[in-house]
C-alpha atoms as a PDB file:
ATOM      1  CA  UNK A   1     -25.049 180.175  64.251  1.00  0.00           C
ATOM      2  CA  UNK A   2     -23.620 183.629  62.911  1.00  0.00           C
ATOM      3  CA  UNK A   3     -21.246 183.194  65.307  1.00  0.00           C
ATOM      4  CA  UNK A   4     -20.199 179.805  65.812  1.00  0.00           C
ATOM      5  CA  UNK A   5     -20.396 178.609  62.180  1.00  0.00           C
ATOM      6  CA  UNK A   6     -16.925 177.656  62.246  1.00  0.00           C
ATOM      7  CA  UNK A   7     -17.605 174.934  65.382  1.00  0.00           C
ATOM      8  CA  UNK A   8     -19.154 171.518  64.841  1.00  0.00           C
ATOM      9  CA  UNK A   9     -23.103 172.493  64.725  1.00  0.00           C
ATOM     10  CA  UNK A  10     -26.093 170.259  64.669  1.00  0.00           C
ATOM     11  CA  UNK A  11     -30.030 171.126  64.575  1.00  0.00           C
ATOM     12  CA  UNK A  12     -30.180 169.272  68.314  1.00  0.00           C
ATOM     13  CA  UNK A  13     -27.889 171.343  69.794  1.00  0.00           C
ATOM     14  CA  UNK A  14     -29.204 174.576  68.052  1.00  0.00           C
ATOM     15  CA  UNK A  15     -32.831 173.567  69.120  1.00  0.00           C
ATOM     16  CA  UNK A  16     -32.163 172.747  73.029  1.00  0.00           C
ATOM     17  CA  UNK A  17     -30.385 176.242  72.943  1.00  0.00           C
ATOM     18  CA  UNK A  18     -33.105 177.921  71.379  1.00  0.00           C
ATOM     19  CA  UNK A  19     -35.671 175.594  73.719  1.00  0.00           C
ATOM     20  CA  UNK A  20     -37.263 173.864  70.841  1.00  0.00           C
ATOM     21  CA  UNK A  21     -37.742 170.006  69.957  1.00  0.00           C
ATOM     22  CA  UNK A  22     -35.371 169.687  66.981  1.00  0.00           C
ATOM     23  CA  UNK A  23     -38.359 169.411  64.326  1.00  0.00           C
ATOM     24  CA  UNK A  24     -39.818 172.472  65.649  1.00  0.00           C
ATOM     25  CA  UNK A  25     -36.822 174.444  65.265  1.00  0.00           C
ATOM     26  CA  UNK A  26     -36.286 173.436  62.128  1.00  0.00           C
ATOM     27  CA  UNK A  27     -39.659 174.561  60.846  1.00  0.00           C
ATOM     28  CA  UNK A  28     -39.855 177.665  62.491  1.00  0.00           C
ATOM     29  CA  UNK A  29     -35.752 178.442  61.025  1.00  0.00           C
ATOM     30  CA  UNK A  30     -37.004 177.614  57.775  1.00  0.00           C
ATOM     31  CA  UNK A  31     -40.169 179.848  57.859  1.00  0.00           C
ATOM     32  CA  UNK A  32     -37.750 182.508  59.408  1.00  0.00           C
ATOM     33  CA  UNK A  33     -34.713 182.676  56.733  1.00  0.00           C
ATOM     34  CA  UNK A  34     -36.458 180.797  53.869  1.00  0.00           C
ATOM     35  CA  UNK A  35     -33.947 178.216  54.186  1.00  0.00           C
ATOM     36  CA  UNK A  36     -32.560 175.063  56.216  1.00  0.00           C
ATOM     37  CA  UNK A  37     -30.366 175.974  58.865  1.00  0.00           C
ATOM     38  CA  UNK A  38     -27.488 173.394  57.052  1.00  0.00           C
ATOM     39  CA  UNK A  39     -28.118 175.878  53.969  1.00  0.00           C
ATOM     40  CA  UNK A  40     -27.976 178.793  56.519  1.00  0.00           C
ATOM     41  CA  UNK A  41     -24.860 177.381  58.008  1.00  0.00           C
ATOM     42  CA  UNK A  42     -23.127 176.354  54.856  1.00  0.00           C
ATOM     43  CA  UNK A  43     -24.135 180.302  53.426  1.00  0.00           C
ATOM     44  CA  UNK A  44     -22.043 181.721  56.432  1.00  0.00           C
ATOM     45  CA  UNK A  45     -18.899 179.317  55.915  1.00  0.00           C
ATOM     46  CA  UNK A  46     -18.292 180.478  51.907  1.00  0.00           C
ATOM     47  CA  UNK A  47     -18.702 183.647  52.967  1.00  0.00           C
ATOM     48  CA  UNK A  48     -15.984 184.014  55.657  1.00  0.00           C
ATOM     49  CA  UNK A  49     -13.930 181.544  52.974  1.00  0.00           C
ATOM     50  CA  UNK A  50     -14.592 184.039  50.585  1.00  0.00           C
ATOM     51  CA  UNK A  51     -12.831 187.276  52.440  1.00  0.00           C
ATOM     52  CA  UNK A  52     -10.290 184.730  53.679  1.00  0.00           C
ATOM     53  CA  UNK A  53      -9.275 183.360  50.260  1.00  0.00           C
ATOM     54  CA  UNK A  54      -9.533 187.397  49.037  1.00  0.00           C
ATOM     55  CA  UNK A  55      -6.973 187.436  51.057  1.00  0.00           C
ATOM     56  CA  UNK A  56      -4.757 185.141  49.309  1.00  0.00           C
ATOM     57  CA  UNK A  57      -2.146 184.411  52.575  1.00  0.00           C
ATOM     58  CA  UNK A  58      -4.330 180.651  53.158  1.00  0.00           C
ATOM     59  CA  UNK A  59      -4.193 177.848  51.235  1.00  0.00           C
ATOM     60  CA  UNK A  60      -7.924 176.624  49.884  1.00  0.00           C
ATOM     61  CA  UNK A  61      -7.255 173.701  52.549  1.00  0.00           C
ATOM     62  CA  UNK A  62      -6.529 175.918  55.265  1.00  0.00           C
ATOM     63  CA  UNK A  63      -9.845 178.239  54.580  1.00  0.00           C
ATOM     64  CA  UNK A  64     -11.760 175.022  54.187  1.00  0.00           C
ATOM     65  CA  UNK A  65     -10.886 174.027  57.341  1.00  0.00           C
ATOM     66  CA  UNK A  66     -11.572 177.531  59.222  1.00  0.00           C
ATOM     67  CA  UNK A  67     -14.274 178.083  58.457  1.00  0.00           C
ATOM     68  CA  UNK A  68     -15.775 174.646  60.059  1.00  0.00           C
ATOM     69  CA  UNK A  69     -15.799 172.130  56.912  1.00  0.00           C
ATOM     70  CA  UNK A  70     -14.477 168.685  57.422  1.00  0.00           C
ATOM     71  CA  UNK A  71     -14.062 167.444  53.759  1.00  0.00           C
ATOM     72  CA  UNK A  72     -11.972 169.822  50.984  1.00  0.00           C
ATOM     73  CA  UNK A  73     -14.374 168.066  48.172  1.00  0.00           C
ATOM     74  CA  UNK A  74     -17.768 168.936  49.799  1.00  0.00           C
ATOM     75  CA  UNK A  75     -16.486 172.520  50.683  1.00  0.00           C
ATOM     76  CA  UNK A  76     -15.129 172.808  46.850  1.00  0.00           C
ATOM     77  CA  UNK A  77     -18.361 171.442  45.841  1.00  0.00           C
ATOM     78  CA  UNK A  78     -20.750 173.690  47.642  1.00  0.00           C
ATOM     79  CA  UNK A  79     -18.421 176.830  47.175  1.00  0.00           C
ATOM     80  CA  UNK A  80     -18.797 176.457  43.501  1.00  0.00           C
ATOM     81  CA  UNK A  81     -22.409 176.075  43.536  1.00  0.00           C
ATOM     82  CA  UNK A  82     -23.196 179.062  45.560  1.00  0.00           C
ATOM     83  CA  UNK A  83     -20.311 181.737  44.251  1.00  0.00           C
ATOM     84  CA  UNK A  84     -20.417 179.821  40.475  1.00  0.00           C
ATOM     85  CA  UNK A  85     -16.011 179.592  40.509  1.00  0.00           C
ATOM     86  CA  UNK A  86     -13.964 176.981  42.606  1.00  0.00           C
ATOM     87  CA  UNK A  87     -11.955 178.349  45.597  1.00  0.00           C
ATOM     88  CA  UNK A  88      -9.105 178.282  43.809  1.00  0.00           C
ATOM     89  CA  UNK A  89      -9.778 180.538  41.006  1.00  0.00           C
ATOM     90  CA  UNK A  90     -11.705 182.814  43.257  1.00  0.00           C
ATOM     91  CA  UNK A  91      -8.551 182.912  45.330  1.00  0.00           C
ATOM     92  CA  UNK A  92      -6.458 183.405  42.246  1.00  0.00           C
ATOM     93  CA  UNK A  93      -8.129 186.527  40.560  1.00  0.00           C
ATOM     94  CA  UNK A  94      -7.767 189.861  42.059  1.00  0.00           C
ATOM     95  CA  UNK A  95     -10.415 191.310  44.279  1.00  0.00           C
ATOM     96  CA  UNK A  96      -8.287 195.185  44.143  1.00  0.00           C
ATOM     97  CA  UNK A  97     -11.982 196.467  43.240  1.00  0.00           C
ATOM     98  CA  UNK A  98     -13.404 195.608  46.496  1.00  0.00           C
ATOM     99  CA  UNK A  99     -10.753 197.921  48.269  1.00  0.00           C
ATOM    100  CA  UNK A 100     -12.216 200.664  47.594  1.00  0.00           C
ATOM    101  CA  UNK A 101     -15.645 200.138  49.162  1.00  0.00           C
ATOM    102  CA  UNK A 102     -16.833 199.956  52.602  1.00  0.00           C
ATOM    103  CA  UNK A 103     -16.812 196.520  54.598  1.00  0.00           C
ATOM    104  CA  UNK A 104     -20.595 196.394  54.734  1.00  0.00           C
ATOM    105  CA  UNK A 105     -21.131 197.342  50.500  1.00  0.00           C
ATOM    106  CA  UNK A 106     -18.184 194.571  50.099  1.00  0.00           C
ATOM    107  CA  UNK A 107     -20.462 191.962  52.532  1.00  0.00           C
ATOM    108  CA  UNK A 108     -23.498 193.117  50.249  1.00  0.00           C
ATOM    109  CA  UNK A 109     -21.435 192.760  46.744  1.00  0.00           C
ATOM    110  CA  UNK A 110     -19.411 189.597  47.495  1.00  0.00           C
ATOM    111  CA  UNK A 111     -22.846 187.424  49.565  1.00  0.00           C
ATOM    112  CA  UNK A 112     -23.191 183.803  47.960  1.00  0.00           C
ATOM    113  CA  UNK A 113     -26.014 183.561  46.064  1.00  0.00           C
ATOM    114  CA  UNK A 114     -28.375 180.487  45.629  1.00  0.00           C
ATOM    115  CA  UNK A 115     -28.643 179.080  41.842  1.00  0.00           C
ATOM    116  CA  UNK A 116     -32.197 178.685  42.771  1.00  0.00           C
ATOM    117  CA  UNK A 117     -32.501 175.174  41.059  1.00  0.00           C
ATOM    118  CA  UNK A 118     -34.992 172.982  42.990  1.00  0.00           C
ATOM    119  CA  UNK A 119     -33.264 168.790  43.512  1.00  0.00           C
ATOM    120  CA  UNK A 120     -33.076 166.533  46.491  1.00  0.00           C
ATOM    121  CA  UNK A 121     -32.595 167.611  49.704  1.00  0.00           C
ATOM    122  CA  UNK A 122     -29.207 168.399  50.376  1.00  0.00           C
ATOM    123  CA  UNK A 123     -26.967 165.516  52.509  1.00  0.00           C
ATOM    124  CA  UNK A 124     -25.488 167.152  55.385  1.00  0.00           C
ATOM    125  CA  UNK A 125     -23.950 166.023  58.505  1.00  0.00           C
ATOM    126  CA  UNK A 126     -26.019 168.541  60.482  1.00  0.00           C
ATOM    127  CA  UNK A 127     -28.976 165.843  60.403  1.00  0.00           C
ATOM    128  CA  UNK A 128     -31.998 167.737  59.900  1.00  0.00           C
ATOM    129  CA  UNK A 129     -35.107 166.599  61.994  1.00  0.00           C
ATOM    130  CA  UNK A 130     -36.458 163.750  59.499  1.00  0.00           C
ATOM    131  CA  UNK A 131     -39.890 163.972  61.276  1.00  0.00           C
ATOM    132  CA  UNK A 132     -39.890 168.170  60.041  1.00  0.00           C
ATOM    133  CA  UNK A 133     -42.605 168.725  57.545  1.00  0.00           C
ATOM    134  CA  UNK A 134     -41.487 170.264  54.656  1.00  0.00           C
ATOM    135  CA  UNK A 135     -42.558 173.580  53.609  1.00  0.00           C
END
């Protein structure tokens, strides 16, 4: 998934690579990273459209669609919630601090966090096993 976020990914495919029934795999992912894999996935897309829009030479459109979203509104959306700015102000301000420090300090610094409130399950395209238990 680290890898291939920016492809079209569902828990199917992920699971008969990983030679799991999709339910299974979803479980054991969950128990693994404390997390869905669509939440995994979606963690590893803002932040490669985070050191792309630090860049500043890609529109918000253009990173959106790099890094694997399909829809600008969903990837403003969940951008927001995890880095708490929208992609365009985050593009906008300067990131000249994070110069200065080594690539893996800046991947440390600059990681979405979750806002750690509890809802309803997240809609996602990568359909999620609806027979997994939840934890």
């Amino acid at each position: 998934m680290d890898r291939e976020y920016a492809q079209p990914l569902d828990v199917p495919t992920v699971a008969r690579t990983a030679l799991m029934s999709p339910a299974h795999f979803s479980r054991r992912f969950r128990e693994a990273y404390s997390e869905t894999p669509y939440s995994y996935l979606m963690t590893r897309r803002i932040e490669r459209a985070k050191a792309l829009l630090r860049r500043g030479d890609l529109s918000v459109t253009d990173v959106c669609f790099a890094v694997g979203c399909s829809s600008l509104g969903s990837f403003s959306a969940r951008f927001t919630e995890l880095v708490g700015e929208t992609p365009s102000a985050y593009r906008a301000r300067s990131h000249d601090e994070l110069g200065v420090l080594p690539g893996c300090v800046t991947m440390v610094l600059t990681r979405p966090r979750r806002s750690g409130r509890r809802g309803p399950p997240e809609a996602s395209s990568f359909r999620e096993a609806s027979s997994a238990a939840p934890s």
